[in-house]
N, C-alpha and C. Protein backbone atom coordinates (compact mmCIF):
# COMPACT_ATOMS: atom_id res chain seq x y z
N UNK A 1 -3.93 -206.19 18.32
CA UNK A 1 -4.95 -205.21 18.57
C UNK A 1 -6.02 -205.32 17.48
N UNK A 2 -7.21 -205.71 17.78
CA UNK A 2 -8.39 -205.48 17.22
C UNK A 2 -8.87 -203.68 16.92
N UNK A 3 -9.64 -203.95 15.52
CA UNK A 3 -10.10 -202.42 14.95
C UNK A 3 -11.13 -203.10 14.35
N UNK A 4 -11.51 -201.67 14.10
CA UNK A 4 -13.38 -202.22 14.05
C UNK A 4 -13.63 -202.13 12.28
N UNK A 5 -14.84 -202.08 11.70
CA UNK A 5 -14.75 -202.17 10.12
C UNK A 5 -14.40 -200.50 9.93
N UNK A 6 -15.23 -199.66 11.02
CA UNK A 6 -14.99 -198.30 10.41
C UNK A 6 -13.32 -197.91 10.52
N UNK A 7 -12.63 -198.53 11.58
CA UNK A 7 -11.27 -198.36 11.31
C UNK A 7 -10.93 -198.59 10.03
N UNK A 8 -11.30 -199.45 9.34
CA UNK A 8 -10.13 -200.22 8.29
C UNK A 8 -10.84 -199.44 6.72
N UNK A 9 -11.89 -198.75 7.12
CA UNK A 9 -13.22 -197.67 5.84
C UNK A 9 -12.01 -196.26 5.71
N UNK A 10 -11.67 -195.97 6.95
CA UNK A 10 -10.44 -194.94 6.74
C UNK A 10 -9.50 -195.05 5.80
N UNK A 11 -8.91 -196.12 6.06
CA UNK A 11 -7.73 -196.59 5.24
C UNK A 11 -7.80 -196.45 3.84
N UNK A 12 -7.44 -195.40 3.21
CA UNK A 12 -7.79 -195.58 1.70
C UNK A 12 -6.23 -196.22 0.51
N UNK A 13 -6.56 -197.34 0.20
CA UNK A 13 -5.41 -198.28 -0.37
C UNK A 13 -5.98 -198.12 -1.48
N UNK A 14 -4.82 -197.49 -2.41
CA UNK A 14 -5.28 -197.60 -4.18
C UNK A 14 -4.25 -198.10 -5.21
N UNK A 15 -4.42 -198.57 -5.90
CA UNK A 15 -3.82 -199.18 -6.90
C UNK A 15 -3.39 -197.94 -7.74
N UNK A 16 -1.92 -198.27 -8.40
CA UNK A 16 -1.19 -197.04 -9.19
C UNK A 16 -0.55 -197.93 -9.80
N UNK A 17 0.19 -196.95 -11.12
CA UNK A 17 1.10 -197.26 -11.94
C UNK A 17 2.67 -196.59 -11.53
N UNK A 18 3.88 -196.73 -11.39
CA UNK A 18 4.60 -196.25 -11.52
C UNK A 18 5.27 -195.83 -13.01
N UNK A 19 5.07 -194.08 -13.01
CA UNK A 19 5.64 -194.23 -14.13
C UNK A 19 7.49 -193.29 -13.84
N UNK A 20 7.50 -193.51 -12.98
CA UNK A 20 9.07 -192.57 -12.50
C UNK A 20 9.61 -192.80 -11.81
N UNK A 21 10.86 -193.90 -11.72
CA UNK A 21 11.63 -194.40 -10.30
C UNK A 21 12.98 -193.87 -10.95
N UNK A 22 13.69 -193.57 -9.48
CA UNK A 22 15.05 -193.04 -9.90
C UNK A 22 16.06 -193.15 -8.38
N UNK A 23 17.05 -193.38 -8.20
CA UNK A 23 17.33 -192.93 -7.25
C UNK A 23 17.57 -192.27 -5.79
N UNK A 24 16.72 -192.03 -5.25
CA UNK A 24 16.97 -190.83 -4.02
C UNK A 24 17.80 -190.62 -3.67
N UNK A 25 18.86 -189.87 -3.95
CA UNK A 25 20.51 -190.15 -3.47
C UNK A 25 20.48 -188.79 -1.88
N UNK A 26 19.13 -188.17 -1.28
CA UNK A 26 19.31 -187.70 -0.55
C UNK A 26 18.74 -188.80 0.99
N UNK A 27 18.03 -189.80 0.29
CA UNK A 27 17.72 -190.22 1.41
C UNK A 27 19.01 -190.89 2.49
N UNK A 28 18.15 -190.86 3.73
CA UNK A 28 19.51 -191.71 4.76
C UNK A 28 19.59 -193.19 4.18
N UNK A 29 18.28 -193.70 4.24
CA UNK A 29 18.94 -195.40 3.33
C UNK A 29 18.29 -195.65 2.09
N UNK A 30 19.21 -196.83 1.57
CA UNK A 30 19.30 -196.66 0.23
C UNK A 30 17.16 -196.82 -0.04
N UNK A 31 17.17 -195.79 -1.22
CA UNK A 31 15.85 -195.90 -1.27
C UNK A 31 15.51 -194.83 -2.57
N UNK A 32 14.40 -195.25 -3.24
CA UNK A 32 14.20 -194.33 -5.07
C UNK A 32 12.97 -193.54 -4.48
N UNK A 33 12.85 -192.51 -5.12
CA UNK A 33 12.44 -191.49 -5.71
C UNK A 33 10.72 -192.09 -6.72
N UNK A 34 9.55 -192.21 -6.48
CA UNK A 34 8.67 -192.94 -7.14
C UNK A 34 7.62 -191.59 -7.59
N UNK A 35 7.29 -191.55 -8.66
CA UNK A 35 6.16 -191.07 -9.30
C UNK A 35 5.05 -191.81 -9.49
N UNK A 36 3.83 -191.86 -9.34
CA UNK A 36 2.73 -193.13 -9.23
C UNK A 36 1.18 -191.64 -9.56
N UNK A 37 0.84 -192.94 -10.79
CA UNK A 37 -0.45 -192.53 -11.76
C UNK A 37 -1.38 -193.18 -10.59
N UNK A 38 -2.39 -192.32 -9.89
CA UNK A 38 -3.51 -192.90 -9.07
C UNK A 38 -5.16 -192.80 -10.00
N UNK A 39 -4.94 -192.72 -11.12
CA UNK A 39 -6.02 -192.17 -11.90
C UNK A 39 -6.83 -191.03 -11.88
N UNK A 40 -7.80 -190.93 -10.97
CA UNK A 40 -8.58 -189.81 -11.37
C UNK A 40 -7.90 -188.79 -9.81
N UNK A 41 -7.05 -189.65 -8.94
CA UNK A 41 -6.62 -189.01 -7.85
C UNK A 41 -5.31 -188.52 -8.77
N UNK A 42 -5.01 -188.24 -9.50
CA UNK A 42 -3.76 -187.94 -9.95
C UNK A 42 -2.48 -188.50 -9.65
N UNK A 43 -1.43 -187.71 -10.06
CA UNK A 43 0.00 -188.47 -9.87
C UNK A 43 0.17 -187.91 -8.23
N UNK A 44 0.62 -188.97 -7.46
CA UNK A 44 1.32 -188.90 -5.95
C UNK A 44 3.10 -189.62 -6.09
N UNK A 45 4.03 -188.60 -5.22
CA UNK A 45 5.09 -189.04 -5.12
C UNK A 45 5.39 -189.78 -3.68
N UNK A 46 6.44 -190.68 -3.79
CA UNK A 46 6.43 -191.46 -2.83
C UNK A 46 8.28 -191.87 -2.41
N UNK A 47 8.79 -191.97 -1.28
CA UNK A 47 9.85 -192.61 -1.30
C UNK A 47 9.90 -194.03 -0.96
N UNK A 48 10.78 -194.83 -1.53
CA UNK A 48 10.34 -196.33 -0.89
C UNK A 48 11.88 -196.87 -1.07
N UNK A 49 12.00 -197.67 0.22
CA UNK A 49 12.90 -198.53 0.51
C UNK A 49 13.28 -200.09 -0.06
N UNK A 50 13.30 -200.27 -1.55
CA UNK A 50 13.12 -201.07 -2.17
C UNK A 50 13.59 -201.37 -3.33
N UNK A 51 15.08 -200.71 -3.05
CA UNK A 51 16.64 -201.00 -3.42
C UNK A 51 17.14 -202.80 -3.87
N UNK A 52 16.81 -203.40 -2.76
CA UNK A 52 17.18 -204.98 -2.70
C UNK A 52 16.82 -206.02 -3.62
N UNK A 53 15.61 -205.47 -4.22
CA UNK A 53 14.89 -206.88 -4.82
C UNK A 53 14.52 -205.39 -6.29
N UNK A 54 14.59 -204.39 -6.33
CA UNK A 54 14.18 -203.61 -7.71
C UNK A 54 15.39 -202.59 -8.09
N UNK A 55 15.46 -202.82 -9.12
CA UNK A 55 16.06 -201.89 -10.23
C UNK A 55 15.05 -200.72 -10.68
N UNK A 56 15.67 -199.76 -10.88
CA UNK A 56 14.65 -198.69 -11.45
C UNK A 56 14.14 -199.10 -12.70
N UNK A 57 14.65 -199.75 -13.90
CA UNK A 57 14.36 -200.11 -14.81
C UNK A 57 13.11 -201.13 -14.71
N UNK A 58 13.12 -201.54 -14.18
CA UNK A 58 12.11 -202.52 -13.67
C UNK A 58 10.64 -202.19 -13.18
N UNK A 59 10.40 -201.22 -12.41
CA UNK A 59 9.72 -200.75 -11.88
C UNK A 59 8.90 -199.81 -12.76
N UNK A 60 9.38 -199.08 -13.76
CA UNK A 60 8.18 -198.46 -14.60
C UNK A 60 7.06 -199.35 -15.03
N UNK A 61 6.21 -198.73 -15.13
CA UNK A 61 5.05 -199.59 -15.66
C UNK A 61 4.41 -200.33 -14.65
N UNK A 62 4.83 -200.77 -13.17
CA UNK A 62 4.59 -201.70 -12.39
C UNK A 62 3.14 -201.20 -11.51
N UNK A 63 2.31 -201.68 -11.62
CA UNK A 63 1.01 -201.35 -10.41
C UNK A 63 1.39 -201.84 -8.97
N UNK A 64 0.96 -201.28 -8.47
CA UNK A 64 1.17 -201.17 -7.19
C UNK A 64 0.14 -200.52 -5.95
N UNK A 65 0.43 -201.21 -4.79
CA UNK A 65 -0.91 -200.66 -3.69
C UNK A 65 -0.03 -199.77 -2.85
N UNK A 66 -0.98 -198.63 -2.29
CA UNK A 66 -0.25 -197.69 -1.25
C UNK A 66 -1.84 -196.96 -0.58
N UNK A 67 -1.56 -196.72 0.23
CA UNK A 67 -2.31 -195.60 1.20
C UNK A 67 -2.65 -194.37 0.84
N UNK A 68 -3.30 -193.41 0.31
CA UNK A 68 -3.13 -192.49 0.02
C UNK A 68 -3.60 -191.48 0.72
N UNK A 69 -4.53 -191.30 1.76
CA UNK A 69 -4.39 -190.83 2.83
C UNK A 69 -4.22 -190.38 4.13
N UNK A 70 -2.82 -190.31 3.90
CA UNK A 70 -1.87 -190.29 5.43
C UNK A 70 -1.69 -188.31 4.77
N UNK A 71 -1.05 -188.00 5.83
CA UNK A 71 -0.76 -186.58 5.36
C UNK A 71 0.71 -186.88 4.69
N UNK A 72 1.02 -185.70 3.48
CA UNK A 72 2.20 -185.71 3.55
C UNK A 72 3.22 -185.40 4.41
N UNK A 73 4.73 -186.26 4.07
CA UNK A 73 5.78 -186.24 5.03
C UNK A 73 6.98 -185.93 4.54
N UNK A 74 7.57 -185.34 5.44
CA UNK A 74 9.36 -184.65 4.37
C UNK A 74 9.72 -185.87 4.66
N UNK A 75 10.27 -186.43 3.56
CA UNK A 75 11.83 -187.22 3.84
C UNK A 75 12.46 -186.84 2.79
N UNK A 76 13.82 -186.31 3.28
CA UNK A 76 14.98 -185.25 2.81
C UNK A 76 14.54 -184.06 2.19
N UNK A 77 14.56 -184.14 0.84
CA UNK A 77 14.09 -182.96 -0.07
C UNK A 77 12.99 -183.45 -0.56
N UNK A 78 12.60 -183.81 -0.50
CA UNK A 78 11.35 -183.85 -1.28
C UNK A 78 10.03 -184.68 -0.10
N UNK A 79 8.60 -184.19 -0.46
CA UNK A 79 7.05 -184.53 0.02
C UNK A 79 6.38 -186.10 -0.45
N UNK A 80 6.38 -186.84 0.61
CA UNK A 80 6.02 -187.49 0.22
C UNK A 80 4.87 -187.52 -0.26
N UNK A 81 4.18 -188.19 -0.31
CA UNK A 81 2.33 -188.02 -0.61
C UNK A 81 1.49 -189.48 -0.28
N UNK A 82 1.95 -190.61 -0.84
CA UNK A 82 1.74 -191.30 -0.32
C UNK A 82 2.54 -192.77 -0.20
N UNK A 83 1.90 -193.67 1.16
CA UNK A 83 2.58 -195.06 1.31
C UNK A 83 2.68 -196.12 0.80
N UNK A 84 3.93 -196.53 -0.21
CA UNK A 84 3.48 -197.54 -0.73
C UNK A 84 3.69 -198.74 -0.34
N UNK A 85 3.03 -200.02 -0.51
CA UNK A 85 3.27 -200.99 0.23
C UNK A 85 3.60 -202.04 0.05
N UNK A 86 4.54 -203.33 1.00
CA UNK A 86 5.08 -204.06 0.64
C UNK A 86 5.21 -205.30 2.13
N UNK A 87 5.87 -206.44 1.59
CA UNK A 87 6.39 -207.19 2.54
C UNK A 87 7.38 -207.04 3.33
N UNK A 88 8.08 -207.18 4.38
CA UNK A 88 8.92 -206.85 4.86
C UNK A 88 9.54 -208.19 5.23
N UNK A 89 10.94 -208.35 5.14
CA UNK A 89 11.55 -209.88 5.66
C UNK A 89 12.96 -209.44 5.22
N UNK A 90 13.29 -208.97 6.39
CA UNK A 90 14.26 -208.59 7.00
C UNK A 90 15.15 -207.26 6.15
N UNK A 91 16.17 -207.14 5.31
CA UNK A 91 16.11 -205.55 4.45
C UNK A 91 15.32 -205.88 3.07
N UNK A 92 14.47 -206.61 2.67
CA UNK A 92 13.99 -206.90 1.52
C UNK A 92 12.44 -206.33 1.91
N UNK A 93 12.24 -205.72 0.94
CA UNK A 93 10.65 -205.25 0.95
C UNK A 93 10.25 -206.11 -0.58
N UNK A 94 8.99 -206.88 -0.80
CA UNK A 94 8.26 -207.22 -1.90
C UNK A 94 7.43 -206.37 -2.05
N UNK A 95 7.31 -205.60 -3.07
CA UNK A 95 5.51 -204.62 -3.54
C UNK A 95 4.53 -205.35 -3.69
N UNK A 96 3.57 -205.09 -3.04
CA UNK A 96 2.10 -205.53 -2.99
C UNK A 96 1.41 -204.82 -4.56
N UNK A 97 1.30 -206.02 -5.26
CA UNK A 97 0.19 -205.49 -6.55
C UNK A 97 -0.85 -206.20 -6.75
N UNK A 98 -1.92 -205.83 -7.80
CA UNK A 98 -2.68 -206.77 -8.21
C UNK A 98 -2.18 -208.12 -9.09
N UNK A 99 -2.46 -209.26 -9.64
CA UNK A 99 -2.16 -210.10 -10.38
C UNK A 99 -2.68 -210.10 -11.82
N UNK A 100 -3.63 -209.21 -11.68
CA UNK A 100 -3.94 -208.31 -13.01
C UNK A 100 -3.95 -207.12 -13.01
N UNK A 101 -3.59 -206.61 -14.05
CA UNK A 101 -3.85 -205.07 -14.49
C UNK A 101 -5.22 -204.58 -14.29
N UNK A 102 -5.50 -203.00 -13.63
CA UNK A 102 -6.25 -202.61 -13.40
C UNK A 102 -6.61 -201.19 -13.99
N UNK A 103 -7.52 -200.96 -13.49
CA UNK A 103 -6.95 -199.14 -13.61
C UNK A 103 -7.07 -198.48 -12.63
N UNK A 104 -6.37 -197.66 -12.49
CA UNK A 104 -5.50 -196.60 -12.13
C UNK A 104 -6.45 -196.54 -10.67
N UNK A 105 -6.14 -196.14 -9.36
CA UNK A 105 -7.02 -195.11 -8.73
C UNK A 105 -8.39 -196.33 -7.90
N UNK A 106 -8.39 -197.61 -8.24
CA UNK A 106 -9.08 -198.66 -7.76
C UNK A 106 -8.69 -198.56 -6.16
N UNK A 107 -9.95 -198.93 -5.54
CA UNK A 107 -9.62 -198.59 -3.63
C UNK A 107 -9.78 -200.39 -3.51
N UNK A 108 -8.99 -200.72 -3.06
CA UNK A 108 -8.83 -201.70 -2.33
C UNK A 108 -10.08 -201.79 -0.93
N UNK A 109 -10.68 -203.15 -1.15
CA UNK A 109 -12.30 -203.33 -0.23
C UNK A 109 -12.06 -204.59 0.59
């Protein structure tokens, strides 16, 4: 399916820092708990399925791309806020980042 440029002007994709991964031990599959610095958009929480290939230890400090306006969504106890994003190939998700450091809150063009 084709979309037009103003489709894809909606889409707001920003670059973050994670500074808080932990667990989700309420979600249905295995999946952490993410805190993410969007800069001047502030901190957004996020759940992500990305157990397979990350350790929580790992993941602080890590930039990363996500969506940030979708509405928020319950999954289990806690709001999401926004989507973060990755590869998919088969239960393995890869995070989509920059290859350099950025700052915070950058919209993806």
């Amino acid at each position: 399916m084709e979309i037009t440029w103003a489709d894809f002007e909606k889409v707001d994709i920003r670059v973050g820092t994670i500074l808080l991964a932990e667990v989700f031990e309420k979600a249905r599959n295995p999946s952490y708990k993410l805190e993410i610095d969007f800069g001047e958009l502030g901190v957004l929480k996020s759940s992500a399925q990305i157990t397979s290939l990350y350790a929580v230890d790992e993941l602080i400090g890590k930039q990363i791309m996500a969506v940030v306006n979708f509405p928020k969504k319950q999954i289990a106890n806690m709001m999401s806020e926004c989507l973060v994003l990755g590869l998919v190939g088969g239960n393995d998700v890869v995070l989509i980042n920059p290859d350099r450091k950025v700052k915070n809150g950058m919209r993806l063009a």
